[in-house]
C-alpha atoms as a PDB file:
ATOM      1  CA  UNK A   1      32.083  28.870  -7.188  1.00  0.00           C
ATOM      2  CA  UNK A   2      28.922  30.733  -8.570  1.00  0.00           C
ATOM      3  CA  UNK A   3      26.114  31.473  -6.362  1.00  0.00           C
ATOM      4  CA  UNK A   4      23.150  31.346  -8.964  1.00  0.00           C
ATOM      5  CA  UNK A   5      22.754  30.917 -12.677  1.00  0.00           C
ATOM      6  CA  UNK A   6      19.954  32.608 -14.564  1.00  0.00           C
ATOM      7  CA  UNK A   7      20.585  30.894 -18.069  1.00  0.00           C
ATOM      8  CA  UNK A   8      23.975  31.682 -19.275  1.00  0.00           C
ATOM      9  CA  UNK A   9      24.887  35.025 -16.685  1.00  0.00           C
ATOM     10  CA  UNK A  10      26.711  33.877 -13.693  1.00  0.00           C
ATOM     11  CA  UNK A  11      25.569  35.627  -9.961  1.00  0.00           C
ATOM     12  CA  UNK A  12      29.205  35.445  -7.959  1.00  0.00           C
ATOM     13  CA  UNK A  13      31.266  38.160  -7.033  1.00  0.00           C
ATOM     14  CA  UNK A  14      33.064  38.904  -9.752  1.00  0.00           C
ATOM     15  CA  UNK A  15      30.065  39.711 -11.939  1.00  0.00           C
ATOM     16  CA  UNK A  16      27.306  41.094 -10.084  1.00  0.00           C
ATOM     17  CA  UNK A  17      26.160  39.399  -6.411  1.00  0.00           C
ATOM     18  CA  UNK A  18      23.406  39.548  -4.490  1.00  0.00           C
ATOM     19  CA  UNK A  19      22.885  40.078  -1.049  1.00  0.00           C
ATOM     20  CA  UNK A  20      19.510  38.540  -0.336  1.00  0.00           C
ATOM     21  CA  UNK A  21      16.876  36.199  -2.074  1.00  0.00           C
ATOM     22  CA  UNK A  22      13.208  36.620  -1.416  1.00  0.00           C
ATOM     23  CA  UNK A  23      11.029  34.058  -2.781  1.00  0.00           C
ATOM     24  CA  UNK A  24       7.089  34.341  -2.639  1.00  0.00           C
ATOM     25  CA  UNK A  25       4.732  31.459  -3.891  1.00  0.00           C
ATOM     26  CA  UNK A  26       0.945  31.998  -3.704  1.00  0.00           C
ATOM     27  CA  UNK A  27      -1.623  29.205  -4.508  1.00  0.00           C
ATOM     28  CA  UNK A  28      -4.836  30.008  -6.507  1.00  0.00           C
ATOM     29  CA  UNK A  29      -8.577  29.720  -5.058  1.00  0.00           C
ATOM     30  CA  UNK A  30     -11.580  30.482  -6.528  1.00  0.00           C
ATOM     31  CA  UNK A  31     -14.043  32.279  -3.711  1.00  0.00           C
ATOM     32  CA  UNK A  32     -18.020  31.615  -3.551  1.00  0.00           C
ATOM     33  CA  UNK A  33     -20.049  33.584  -1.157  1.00  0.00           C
ATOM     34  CA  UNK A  34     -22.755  31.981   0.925  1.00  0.00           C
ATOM     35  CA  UNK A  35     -25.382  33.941   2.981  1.00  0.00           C
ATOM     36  CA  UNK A  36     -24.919  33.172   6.623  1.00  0.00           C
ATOM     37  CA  UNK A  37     -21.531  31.777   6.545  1.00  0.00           C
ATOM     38  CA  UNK A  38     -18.038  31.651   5.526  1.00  0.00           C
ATOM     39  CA  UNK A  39     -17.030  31.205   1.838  1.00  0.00           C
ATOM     40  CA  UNK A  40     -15.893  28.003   0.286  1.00  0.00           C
ATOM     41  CA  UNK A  41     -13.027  27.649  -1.083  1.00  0.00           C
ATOM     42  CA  UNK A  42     -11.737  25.430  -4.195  1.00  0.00           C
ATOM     43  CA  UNK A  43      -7.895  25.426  -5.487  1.00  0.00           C
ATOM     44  CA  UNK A  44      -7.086  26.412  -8.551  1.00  0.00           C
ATOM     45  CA  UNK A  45      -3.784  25.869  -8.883  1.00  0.00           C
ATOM     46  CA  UNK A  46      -0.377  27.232  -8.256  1.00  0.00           C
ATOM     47  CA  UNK A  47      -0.222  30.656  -8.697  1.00  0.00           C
ATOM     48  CA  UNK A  48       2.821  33.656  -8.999  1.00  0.00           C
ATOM     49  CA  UNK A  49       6.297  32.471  -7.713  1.00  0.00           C
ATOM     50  CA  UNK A  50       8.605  35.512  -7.608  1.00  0.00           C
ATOM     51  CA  UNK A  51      11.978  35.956  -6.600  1.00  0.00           C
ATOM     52  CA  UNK A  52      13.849  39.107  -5.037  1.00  0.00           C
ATOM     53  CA  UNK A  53      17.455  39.402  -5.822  1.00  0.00           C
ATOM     54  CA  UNK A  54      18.637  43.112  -3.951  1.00  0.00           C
ATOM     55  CA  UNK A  55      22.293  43.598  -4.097  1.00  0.00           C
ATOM     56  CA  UNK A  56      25.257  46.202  -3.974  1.00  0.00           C
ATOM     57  CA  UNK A  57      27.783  47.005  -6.893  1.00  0.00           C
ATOM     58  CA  UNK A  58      31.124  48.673  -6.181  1.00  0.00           C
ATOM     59  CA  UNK A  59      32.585  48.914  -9.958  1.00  0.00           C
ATOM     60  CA  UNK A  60      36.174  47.775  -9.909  1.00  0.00           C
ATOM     61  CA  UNK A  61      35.829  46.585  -6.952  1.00  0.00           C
ATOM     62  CA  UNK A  62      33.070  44.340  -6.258  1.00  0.00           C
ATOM     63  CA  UNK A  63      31.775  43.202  -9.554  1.00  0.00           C
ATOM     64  CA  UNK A  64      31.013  44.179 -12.698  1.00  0.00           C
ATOM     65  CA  UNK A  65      28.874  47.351 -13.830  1.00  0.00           C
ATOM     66  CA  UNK A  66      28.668  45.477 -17.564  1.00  0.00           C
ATOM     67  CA  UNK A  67      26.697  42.520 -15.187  1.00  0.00           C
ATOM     68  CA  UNK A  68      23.768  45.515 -14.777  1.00  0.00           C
ATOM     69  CA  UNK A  69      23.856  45.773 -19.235  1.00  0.00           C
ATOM     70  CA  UNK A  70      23.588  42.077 -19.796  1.00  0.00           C
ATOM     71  CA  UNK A  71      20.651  41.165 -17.414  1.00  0.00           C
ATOM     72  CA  UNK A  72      18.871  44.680 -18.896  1.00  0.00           C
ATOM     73  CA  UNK A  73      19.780  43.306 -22.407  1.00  0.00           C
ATOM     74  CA  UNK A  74      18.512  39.978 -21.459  1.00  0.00           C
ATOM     75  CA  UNK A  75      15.375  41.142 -20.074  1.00  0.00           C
ATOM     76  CA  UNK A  76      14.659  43.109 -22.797  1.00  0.00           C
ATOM     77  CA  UNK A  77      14.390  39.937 -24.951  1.00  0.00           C
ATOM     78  CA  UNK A  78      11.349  38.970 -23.145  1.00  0.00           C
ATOM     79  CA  UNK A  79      12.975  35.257 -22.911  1.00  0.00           C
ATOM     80  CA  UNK A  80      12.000  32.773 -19.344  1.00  0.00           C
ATOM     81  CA  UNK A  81      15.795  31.180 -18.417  1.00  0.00           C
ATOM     82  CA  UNK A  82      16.763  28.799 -16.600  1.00  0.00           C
ATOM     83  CA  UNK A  83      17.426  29.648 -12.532  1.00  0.00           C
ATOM     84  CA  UNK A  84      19.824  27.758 -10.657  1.00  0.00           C
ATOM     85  CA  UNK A  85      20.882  27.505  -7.358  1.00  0.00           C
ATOM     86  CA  UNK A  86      24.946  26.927  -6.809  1.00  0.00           C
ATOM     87  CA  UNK A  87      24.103  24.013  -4.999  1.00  0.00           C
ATOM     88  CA  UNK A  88      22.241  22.330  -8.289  1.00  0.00           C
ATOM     89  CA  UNK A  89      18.280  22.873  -7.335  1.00  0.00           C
ATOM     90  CA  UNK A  90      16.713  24.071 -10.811  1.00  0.00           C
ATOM     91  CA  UNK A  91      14.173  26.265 -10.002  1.00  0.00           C
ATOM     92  CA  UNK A  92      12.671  26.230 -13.457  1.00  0.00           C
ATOM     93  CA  UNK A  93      12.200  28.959 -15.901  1.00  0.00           C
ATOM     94  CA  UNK A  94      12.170  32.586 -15.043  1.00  0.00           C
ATOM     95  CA  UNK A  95      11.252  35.585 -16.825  1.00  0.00           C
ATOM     96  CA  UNK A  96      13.438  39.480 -15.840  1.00  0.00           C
ATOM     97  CA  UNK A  97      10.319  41.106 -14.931  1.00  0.00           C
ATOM     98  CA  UNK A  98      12.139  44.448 -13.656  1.00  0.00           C
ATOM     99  CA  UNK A  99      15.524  45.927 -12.812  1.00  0.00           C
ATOM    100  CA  UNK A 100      16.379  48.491 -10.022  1.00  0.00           C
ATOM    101  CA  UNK A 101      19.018  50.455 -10.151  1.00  0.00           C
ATOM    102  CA  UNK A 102      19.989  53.399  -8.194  1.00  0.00           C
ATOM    103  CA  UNK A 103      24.361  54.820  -8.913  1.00  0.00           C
ATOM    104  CA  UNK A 104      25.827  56.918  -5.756  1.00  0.00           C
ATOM    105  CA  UNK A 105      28.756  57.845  -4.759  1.00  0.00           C
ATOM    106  CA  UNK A 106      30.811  59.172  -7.946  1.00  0.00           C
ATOM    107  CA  UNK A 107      33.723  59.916  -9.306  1.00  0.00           C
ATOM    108  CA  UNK A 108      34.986  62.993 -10.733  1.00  0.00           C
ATOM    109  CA  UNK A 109      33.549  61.998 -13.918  1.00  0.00           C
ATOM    110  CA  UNK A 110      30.575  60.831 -13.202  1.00  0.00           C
ATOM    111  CA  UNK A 111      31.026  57.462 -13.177  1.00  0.00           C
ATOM    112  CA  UNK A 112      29.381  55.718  -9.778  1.00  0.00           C
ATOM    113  CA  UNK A 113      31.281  54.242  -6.585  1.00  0.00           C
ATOM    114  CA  UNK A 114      28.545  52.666  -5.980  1.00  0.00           C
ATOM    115  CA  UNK A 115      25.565  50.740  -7.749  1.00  0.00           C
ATOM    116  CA  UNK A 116      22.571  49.319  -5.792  1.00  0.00           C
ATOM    117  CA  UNK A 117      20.376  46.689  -7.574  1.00  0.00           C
ATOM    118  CA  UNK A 118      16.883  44.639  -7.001  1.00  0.00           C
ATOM    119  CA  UNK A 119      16.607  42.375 -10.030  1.00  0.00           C
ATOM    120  CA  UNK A 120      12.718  40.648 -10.601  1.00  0.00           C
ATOM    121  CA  UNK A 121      12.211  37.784 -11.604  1.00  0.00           C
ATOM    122  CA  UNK A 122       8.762  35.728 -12.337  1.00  0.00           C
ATOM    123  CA  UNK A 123       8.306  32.292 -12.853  1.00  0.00           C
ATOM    124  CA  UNK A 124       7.468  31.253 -16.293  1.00  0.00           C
ATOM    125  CA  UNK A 125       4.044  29.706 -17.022  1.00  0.00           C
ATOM    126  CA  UNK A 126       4.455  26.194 -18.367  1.00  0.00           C
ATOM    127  CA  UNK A 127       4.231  25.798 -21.423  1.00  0.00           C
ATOM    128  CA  UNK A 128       3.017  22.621 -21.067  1.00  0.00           C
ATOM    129  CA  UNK A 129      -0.657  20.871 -18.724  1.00  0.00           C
ATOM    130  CA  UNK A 130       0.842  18.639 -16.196  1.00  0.00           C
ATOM    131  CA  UNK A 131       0.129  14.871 -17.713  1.00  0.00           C
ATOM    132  CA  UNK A 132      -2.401  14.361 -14.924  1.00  0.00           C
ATOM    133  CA  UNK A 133      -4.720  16.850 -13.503  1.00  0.00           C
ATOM    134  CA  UNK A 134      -5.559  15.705  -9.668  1.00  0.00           C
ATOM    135  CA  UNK A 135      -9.548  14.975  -9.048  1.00  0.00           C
ATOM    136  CA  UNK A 136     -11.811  17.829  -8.393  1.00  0.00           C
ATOM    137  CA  UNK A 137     -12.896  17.882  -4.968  1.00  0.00           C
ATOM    138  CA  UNK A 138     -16.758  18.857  -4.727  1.00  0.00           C
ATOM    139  CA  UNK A 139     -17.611  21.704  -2.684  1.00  0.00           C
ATOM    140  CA  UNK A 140     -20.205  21.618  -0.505  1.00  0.00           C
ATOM    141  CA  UNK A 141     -22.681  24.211   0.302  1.00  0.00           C
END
């Protein structure tokens, strides 16, 4: 059983798993200022939907350091993929926006015990307008 799919790389324990997901969604609004009072308000639209994915490597252990190379390789292509949950929500398309990675703990050689991660990841703006815009509200002064 997998615990997330980001196009064709698998998130379960035997490649590279995470230990948390943090997921922020903002909404869009355009401010106007008014003298005297409060400014109004009118939606834009959605806005940035990120996701957090911090997790903990142990090579040969826990994972997979060649995970870390494939999602760097796959970032670098600039591509969105498809995220999905293990469960079967599709989250939509995602762009790698950055990789942290930070090695500890080595052997004798160099190589790391240890390899913590925080993987980026940005939703993709749609390519496409929805097929129906919903009504402007007016704003009133």
């Amino acid at each position: 059983m997998h615990m997330m799919a980001l196009g064709m790389f698998i998130f379960e324990i035997g490649t590279l798993a995470y230990q948390e997901l943090s997921r922020k969604t903002a909404w869009r609004h355009a401010r106007g200022e008014r003298f005297g009072a409060l400014a109004t308000a009118q939606y834009l639209g959605p806005g940035d939907d990120t996701i957090s994915l911090p997790g903990v490597l142990y090579p040969g252990q826990i994972g997979d350091y060649s995970a870390i190379t494939r999602l760097r390789d796959m970032g670098n292509t600039g591509d969105a993929y498809l995220l999905v949950t293990g469960y079967g929500d599709v989250l939509g398309q995602y762009l790698i926006t950055s990789l942290d990675e930070t090695q500890s703990l080595f052997f004798e050689d160099g190589a790391p015990r240890k390899v913590s991660f925080t993987i980026e990841l940005s939703r993709a703006p749609d390519s496409e307008l929805p097929a129906a815009l919903p009504a402007v509200q007016p704003v009133t002064v």
